[in-house]
PDB file of N, CA and C in Angstrom:
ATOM      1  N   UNK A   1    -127.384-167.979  -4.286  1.00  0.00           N
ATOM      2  CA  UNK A   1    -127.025-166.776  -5.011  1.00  0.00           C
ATOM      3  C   UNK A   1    -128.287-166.155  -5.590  1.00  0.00           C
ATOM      4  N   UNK A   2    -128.368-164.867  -5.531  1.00  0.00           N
ATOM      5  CA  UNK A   2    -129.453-164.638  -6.028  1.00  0.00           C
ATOM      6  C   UNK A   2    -129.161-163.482  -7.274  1.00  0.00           C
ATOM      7  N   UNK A   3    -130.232-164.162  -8.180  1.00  0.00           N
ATOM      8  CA  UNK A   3    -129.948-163.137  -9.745  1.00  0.00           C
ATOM      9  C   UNK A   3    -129.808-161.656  -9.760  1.00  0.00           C
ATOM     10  N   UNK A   4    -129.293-161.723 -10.580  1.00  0.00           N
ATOM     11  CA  UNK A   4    -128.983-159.894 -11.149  1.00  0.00           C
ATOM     12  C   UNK A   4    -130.188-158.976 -11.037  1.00  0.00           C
ATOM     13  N   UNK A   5    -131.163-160.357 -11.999  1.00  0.00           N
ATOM     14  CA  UNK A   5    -132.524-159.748 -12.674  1.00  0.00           C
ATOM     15  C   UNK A   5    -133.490-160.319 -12.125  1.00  0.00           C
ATOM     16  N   UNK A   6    -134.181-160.207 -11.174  1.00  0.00           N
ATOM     17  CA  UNK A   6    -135.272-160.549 -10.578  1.00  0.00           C
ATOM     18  C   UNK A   6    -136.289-161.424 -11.760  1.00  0.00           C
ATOM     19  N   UNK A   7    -136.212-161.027 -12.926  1.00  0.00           N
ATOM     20  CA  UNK A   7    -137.124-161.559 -14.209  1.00  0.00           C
ATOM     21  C   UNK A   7    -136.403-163.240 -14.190  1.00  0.00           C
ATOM     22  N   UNK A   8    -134.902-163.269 -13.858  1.00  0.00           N
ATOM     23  CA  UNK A   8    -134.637-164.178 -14.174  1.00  0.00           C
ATOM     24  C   UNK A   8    -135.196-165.945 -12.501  1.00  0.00           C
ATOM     25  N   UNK A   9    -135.866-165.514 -11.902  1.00  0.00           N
ATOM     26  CA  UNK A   9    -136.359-166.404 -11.080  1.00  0.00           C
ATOM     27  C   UNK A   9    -137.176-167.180 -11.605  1.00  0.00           C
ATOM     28  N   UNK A  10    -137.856-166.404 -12.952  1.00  0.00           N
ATOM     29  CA  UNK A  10    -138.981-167.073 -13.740  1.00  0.00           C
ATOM     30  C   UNK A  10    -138.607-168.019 -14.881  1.00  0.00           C
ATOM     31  N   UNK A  11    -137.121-168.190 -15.038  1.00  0.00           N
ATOM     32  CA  UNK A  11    -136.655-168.702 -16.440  1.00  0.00           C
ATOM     33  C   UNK A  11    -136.277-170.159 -15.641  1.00  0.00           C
ATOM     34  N   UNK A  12    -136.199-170.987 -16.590  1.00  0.00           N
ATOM     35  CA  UNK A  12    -135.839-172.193 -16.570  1.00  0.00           C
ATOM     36  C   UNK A  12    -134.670-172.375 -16.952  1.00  0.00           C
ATOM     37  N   UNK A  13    -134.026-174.229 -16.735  1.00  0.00           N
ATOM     38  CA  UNK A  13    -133.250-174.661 -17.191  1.00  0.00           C
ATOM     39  C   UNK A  13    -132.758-174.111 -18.590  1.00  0.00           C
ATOM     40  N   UNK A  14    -131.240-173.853 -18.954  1.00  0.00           N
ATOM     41  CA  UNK A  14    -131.094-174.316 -20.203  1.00  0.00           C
ATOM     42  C   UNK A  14    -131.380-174.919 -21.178  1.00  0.00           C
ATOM     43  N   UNK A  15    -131.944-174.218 -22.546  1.00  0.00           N
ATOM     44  CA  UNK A  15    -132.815-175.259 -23.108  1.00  0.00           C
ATOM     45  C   UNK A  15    -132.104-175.523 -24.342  1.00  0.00           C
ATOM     46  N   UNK A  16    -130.640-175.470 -24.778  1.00  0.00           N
ATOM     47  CA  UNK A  16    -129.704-175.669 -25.105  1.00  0.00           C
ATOM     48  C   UNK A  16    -129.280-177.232 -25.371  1.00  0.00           C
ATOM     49  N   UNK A  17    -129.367-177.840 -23.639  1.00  0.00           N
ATOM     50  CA  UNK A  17    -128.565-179.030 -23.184  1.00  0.00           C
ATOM     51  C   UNK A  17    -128.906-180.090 -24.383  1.00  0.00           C
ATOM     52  N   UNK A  18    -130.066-180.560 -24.248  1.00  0.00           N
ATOM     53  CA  UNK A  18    -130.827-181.278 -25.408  1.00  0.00           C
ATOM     54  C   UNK A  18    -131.178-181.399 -26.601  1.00  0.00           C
ATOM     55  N   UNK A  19    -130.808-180.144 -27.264  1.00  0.00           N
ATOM     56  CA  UNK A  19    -131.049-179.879 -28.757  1.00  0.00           C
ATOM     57  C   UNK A  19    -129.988-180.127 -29.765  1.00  0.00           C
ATOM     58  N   UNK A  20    -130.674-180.335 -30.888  1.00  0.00           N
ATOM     59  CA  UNK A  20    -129.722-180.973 -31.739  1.00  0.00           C
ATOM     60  C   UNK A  20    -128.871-179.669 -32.591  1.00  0.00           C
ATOM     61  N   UNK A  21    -127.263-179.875 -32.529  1.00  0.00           N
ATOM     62  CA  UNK A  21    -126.484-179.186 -33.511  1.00  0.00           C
ATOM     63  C   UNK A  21    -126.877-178.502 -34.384  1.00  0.00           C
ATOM     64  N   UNK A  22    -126.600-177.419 -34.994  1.00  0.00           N
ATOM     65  CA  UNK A  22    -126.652-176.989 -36.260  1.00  0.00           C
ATOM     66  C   UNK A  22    -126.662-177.747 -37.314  1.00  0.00           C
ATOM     67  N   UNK A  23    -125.309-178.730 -37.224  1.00  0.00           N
ATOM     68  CA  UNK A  23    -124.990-179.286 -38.161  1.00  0.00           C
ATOM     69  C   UNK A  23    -125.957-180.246 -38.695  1.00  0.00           C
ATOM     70  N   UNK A  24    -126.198-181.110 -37.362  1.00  0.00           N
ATOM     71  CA  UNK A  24    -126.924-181.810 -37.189  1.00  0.00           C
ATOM     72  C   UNK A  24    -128.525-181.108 -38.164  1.00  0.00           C
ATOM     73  N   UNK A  25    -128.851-180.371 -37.510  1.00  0.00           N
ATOM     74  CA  UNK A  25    -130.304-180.139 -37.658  1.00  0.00           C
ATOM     75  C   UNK A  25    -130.285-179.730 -39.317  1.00  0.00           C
ATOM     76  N   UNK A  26    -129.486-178.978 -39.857  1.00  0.00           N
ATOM     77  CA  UNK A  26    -129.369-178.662 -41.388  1.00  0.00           C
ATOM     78  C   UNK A  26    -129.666-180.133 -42.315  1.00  0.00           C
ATOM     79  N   UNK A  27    -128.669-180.976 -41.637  1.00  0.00           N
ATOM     80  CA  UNK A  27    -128.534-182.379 -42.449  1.00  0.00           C
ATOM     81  C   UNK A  27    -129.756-182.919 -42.093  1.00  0.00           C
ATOM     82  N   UNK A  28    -130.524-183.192 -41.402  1.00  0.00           N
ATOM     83  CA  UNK A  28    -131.756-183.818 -40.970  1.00  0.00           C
ATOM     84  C   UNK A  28    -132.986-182.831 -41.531  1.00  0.00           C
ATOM     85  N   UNK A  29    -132.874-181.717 -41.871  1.00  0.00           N
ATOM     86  CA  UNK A  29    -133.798-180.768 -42.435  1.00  0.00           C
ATOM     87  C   UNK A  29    -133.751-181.229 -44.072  1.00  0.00           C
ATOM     88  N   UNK A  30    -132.930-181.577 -44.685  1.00  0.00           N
ATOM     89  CA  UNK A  30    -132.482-182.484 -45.411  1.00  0.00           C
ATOM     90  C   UNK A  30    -132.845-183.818 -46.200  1.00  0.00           C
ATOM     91  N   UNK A  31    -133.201-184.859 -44.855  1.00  0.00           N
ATOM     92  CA  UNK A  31    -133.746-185.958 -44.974  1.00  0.00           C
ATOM     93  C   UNK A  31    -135.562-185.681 -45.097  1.00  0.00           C
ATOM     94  N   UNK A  32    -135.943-184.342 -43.954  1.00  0.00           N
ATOM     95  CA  UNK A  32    -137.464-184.276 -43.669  1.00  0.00           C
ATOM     96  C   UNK A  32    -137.570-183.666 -44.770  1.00  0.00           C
ATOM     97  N   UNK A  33    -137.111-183.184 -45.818  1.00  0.00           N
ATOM     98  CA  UNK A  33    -137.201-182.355 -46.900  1.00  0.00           C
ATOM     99  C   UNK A  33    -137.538-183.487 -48.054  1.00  0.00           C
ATOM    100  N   UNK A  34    -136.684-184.288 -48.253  1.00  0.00           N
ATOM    101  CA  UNK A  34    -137.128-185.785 -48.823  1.00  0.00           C
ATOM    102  C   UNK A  34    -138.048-186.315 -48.597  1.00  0.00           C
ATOM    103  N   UNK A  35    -138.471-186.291 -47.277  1.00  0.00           N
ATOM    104  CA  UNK A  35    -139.731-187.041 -46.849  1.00  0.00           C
ATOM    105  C   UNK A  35    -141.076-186.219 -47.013  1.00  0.00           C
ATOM    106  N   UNK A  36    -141.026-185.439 -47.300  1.00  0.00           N
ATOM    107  CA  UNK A  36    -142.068-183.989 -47.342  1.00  0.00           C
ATOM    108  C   UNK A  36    -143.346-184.445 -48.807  1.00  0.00           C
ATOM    109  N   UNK A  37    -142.677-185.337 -49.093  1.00  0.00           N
ATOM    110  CA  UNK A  37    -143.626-185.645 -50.114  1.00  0.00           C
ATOM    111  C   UNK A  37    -144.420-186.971 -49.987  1.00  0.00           C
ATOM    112  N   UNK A  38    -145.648-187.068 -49.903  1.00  0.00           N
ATOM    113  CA  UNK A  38    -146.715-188.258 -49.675  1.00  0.00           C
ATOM    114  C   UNK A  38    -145.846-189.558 -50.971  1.00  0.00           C
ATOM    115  N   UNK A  39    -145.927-188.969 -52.212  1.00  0.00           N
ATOM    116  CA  UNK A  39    -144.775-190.177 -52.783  1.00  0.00           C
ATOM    117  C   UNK A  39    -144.039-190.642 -52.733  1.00  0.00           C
ATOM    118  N   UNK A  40    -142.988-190.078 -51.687  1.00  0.00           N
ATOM    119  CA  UNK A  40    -141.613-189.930 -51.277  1.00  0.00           C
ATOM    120  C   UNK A  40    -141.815-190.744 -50.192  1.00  0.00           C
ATOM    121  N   UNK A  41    -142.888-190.617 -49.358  1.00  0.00           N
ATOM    122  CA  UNK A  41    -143.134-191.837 -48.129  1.00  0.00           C
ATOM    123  C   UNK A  41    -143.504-193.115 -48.061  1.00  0.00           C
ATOM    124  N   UNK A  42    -144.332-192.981 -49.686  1.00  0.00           N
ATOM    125  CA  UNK A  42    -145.024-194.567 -49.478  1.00  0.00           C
ATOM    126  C   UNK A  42    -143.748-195.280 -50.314  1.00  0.00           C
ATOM    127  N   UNK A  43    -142.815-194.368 -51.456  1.00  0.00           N
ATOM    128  CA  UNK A  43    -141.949-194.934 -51.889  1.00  0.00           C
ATOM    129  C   UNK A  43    -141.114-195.476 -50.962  1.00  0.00           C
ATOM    130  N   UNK A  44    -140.502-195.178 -49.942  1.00  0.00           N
ATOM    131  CA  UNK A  44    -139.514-195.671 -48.838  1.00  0.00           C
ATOM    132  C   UNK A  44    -140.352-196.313 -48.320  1.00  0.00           C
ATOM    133  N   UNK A  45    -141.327-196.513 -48.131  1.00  0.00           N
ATOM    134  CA  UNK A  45    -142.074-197.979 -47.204  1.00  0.00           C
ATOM    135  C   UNK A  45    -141.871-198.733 -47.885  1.00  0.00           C
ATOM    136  N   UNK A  46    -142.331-199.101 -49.195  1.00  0.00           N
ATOM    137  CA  UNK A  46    -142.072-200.255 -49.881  1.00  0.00           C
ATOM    138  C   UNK A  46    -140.792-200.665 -50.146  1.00  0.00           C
ATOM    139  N   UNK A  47    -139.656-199.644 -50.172  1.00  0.00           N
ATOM    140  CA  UNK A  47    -138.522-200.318 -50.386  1.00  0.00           C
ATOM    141  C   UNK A  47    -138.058-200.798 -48.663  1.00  0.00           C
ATOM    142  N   UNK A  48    -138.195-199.908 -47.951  1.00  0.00           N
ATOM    143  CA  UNK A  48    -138.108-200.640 -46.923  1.00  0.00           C
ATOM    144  C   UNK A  48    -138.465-201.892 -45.903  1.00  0.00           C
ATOM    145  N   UNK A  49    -139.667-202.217 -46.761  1.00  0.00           N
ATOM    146  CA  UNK A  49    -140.751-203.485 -46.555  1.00  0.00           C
ATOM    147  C   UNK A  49    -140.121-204.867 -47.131  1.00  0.00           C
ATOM    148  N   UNK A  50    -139.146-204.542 -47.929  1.00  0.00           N
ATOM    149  CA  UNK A  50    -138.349-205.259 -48.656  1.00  0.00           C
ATOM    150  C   UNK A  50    -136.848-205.427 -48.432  1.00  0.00           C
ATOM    151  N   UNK A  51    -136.154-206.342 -48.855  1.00  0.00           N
ATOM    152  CA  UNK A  51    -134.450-206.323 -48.756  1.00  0.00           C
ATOM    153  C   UNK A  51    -134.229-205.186 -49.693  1.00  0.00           C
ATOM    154  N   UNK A  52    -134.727-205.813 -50.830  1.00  0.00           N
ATOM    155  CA  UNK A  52    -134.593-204.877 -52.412  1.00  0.00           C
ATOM    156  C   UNK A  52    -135.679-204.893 -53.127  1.00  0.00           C
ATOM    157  N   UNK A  53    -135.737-203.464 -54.054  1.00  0.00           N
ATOM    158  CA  UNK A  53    -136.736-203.789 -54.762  1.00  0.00           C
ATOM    159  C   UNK A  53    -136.850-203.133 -55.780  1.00  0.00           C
ATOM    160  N   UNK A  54    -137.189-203.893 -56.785  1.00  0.00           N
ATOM    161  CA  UNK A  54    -136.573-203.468 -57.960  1.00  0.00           C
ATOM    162  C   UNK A  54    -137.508-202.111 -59.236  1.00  0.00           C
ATOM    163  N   UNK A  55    -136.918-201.365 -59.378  1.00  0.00           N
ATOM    164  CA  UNK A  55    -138.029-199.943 -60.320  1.00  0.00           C
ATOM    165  C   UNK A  55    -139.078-200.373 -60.958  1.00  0.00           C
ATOM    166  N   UNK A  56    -139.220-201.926 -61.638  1.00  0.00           N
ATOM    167  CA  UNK A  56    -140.052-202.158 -62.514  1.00  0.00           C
ATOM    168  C   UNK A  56    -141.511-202.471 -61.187  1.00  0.00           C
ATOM    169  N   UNK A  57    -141.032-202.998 -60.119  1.00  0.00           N
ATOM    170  CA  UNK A  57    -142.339-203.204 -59.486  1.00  0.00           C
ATOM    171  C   UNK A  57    -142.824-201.803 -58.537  1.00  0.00           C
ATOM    172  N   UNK A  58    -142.490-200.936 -59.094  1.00  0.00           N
ATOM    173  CA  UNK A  58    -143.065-199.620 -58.436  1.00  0.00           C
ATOM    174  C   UNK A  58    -143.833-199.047 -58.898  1.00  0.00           C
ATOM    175  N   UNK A  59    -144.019-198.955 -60.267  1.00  0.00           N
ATOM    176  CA  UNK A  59    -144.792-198.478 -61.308  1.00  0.00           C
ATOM    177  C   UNK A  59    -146.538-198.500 -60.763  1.00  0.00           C
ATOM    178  N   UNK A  60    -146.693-199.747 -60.621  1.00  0.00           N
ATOM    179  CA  UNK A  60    -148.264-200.342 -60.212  1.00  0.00           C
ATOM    180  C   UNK A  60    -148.593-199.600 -58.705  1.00  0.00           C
ATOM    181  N   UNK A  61    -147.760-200.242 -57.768  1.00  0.00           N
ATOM    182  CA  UNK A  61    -148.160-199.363 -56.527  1.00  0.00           C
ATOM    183  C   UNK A  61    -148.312-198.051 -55.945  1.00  0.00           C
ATOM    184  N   UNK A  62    -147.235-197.326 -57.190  1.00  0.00           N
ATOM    185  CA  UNK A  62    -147.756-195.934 -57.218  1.00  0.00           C
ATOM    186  C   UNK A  62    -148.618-195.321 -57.810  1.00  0.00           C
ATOM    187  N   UNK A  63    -148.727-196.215 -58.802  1.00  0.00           N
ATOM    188  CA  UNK A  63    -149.545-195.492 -60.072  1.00  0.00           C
ATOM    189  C   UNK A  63    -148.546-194.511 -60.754  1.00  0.00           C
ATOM    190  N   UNK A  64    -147.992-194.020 -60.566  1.00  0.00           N
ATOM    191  CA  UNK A  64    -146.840-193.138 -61.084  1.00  0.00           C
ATOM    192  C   UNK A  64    -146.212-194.017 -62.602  1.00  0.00           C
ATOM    193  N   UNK A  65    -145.326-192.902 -63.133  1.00  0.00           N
ATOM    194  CA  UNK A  65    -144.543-193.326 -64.588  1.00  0.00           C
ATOM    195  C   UNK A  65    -143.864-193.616 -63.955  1.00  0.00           C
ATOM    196  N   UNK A  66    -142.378-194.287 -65.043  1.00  0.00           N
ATOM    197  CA  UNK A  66    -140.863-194.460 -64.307  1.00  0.00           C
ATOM    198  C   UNK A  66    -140.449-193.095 -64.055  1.00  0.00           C
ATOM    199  N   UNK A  67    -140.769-192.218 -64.952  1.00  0.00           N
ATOM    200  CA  UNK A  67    -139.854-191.490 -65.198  1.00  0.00           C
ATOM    201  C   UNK A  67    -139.831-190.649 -63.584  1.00  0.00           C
ATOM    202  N   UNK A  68    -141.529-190.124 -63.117  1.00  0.00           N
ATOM    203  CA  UNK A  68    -141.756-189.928 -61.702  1.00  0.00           C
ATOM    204  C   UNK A  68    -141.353-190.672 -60.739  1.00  0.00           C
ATOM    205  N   UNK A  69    -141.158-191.878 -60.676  1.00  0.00           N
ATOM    206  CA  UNK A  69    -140.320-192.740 -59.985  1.00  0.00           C
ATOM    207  C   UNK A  69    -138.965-192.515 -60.239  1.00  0.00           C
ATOM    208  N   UNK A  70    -138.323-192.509 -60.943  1.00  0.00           N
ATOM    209  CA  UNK A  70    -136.826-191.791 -61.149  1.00  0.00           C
ATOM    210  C   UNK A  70    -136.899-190.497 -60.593  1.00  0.00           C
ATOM    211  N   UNK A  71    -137.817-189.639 -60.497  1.00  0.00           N
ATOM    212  CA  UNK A  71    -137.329-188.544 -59.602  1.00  0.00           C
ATOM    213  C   UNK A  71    -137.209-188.930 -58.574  1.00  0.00           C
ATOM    214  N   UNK A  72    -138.263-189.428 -57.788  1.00  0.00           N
ATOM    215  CA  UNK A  72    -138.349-189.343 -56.342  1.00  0.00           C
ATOM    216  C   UNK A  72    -137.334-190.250 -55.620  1.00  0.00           C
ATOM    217  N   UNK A  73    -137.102-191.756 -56.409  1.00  0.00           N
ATOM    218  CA  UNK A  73    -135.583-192.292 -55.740  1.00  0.00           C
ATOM    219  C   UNK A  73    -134.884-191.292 -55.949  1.00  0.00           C
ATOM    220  N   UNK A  74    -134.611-190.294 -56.868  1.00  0.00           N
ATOM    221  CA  UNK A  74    -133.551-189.917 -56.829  1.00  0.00           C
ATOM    222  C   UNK A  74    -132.979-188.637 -55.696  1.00  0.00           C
ATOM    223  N   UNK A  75    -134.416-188.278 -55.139  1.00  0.00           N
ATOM    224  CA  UNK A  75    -134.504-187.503 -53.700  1.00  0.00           C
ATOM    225  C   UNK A  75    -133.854-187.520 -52.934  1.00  0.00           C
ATOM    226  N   UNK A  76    -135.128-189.192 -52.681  1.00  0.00           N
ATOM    227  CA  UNK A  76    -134.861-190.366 -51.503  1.00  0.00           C
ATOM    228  C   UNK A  76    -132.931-190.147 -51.383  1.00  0.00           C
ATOM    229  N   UNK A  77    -132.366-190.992 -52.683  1.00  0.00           N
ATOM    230  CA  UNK A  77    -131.139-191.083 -52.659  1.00  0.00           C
ATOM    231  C   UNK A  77    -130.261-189.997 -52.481  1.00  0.00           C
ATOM    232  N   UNK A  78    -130.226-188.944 -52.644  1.00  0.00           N
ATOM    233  CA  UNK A  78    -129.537-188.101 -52.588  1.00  0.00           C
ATOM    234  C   UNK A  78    -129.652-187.086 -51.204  1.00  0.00           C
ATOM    235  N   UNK A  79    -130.503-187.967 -50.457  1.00  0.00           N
ATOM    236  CA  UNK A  79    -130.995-187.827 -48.852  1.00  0.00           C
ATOM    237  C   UNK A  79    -130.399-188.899 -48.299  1.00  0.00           C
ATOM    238  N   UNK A  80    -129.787-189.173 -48.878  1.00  0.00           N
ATOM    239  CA  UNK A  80    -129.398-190.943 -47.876  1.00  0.00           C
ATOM    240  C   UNK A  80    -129.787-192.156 -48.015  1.00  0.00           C
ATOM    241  N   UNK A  81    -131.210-191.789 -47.887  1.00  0.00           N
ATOM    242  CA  UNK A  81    -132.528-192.749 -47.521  1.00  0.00           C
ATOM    243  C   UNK A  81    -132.140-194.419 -48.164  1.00  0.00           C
ATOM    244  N   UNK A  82    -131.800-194.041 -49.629  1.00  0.00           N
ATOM    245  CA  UNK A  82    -131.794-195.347 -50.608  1.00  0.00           C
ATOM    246  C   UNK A  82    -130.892-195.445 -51.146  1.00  0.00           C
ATOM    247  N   UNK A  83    -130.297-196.541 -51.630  1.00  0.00           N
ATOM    248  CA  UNK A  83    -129.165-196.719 -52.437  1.00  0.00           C
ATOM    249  C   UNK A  83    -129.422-198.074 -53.726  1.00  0.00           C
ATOM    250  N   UNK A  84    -129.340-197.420 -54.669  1.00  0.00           N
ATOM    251  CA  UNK A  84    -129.734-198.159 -55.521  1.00  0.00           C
ATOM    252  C   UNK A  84    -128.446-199.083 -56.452  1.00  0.00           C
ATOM    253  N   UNK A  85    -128.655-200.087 -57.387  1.00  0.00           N
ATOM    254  CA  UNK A  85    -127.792-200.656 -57.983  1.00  0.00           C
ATOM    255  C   UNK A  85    -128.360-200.897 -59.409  1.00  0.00           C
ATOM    256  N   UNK A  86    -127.650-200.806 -60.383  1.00  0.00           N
ATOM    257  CA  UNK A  86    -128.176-201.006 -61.597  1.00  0.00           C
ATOM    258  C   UNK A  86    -128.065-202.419 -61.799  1.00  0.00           C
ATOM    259  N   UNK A  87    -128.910-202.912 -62.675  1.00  0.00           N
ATOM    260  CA  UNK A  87    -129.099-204.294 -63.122  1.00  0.00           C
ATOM    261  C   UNK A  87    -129.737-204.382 -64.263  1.00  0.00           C
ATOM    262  N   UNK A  88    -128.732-204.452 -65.665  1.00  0.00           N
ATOM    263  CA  UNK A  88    -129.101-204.194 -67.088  1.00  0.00           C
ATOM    264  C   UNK A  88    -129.928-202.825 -66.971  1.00  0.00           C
ATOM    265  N   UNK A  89    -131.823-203.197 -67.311  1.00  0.00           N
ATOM    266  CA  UNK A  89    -132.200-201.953 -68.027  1.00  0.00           C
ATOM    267  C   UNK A  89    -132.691-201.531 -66.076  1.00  0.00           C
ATOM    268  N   UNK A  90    -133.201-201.781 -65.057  1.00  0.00           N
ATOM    269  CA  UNK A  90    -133.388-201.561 -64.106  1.00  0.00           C
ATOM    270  C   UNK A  90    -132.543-201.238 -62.906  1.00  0.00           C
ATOM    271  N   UNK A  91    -132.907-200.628 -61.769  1.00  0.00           N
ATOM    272  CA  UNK A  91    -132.357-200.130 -61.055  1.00  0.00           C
ATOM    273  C   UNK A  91    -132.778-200.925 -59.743  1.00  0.00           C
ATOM    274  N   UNK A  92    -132.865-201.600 -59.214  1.00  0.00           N
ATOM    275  CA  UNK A  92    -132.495-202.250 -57.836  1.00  0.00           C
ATOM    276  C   UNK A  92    -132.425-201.408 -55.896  1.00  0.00           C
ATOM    277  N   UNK A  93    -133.244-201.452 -55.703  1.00  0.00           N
ATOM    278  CA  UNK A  93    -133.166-200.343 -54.499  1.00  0.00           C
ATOM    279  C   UNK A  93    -133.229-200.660 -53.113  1.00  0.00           C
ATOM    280  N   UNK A  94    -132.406-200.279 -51.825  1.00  0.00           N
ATOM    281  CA  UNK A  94    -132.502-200.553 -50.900  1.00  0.00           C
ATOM    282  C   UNK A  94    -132.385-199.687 -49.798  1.00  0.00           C
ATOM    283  N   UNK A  95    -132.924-199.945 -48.723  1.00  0.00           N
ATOM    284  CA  UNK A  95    -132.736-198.693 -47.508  1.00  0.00           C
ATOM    285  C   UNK A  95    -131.251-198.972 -46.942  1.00  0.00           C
ATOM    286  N   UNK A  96    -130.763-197.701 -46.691  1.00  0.00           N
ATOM    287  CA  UNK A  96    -130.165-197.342 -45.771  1.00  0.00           C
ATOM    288  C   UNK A  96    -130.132-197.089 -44.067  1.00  0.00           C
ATOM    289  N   UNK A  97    -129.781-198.737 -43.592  1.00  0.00           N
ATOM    290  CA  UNK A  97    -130.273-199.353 -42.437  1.00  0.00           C
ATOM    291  C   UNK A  97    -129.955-197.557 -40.758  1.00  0.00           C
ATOM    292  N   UNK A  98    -128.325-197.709 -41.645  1.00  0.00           N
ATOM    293  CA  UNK A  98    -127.795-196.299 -40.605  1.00  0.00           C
ATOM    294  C   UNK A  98    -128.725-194.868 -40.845  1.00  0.00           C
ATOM    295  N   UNK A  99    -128.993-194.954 -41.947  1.00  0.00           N
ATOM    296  CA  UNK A  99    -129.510-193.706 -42.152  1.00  0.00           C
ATOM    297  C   UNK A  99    -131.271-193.164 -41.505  1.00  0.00           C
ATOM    298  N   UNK A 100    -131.932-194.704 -41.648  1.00  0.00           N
ATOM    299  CA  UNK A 100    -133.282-194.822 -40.768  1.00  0.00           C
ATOM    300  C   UNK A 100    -133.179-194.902 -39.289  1.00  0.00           C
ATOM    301  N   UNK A 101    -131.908-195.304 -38.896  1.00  0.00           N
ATOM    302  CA  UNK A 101    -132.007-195.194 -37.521  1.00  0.00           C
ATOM    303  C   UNK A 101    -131.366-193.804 -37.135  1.00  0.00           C
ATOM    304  N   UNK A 102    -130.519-193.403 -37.793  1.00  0.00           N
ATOM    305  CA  UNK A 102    -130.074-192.188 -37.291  1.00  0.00           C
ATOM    306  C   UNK A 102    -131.526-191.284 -37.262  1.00  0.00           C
ATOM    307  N   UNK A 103    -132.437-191.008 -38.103  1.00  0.00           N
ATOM    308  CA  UNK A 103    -133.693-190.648 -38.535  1.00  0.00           C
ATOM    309  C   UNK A 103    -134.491-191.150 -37.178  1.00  0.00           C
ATOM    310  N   UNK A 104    -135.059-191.810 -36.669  1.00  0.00           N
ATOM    311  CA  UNK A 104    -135.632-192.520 -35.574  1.00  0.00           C
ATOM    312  C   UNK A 104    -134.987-192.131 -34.443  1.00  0.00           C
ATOM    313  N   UNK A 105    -133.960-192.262 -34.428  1.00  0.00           N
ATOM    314  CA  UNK A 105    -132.768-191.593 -33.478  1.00  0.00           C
ATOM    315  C   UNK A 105    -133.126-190.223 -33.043  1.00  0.00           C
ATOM    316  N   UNK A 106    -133.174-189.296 -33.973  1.00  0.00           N
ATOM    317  CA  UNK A 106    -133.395-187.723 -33.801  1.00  0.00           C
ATOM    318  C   UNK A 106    -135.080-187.569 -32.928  1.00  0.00           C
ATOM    319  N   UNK A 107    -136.004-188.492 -34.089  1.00  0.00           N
ATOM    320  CA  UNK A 107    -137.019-188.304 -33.452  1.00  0.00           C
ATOM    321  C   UNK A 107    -137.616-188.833 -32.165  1.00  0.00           C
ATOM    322  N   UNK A 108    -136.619-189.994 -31.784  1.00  0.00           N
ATOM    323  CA  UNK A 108    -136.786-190.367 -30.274  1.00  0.00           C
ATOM    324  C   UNK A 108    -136.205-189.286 -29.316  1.00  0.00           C
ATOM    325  N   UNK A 109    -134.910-188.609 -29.501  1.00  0.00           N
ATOM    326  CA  UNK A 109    -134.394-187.468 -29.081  1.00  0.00           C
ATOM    327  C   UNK A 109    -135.938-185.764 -28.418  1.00  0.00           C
ATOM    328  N   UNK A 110    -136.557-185.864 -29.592  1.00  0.00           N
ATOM    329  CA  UNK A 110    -137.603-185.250 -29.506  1.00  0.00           C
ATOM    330  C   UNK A 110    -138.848-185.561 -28.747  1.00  0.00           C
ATOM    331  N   UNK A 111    -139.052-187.067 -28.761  1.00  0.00           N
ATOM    332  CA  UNK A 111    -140.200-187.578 -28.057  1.00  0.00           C
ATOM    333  C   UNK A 111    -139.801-187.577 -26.811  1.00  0.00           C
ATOM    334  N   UNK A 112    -138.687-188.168 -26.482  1.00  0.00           N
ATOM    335  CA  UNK A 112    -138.274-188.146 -25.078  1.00  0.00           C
ATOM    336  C   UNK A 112    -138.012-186.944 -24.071  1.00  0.00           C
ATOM    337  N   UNK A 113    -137.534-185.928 -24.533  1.00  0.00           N
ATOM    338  CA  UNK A 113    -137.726-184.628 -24.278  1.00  0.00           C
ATOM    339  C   UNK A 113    -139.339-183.833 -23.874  1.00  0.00           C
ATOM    340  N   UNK A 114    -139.982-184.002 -25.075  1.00  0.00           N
ATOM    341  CA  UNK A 114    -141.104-183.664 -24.682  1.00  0.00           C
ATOM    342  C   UNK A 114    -142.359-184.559 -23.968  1.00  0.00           C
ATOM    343  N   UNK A 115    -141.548-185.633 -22.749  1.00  0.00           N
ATOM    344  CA  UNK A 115    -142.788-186.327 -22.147  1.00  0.00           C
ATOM    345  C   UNK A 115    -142.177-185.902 -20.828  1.00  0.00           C
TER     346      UNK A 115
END
């Protein structure tokens, strides 16, 4: 069959097939929005380096206050990323195993596409 538009001999595949949802991409704009911060990254390594880990030993490795540490879990968390538990005066923190792979997930989606 040949096109309508002669311009169109030059276009490619659908580039549709492979891309991620709206929905999708809003909610994951979301998580990279959390992650957008250099504190926000090394904070999720360390909790992720760990089962749990608890607010009082964050202080030192960031250099940060609590109180800056209470923001940024509270990012993290409200991205998914972490889920924390109280314990008396401290807060207790852990990754969200589904939520890093869904995260890894998207970006393998992307790597694989573009090789």
């Amino acid at each position: 069959m040949v096109p309508d538009d002669p311009a169109d001999l030059l276009c490619g595949d659908p580039i549709t097939e492979h891309t991620l949802a709206e929905p999708d991409a809003v909610e994951l704009a979301g998580v990279f929005a959390a992650l957008a911060d250099p504190v926000r990254l090394r904070l999720l390594s360390i909790i992720a380096s760990n089962d749990e880990t608890c607010s009082c030993n964050l202080e030192a490795p960031l250099a940060k206050s609590q109180s800056t540490i209470s923001h940024h879990t509270a990012k993290l968390a409200a991205a998914g990323l972490i889920v924390g538990e109280r314990r008396g005066r401290w807060t207790w923190w852990r990754v969200v195993p589904e939520q890093l792979a869904a995260l890894q997930s998207s970006l393998r989606v992307v790597q694989d596409h573009q090789a």
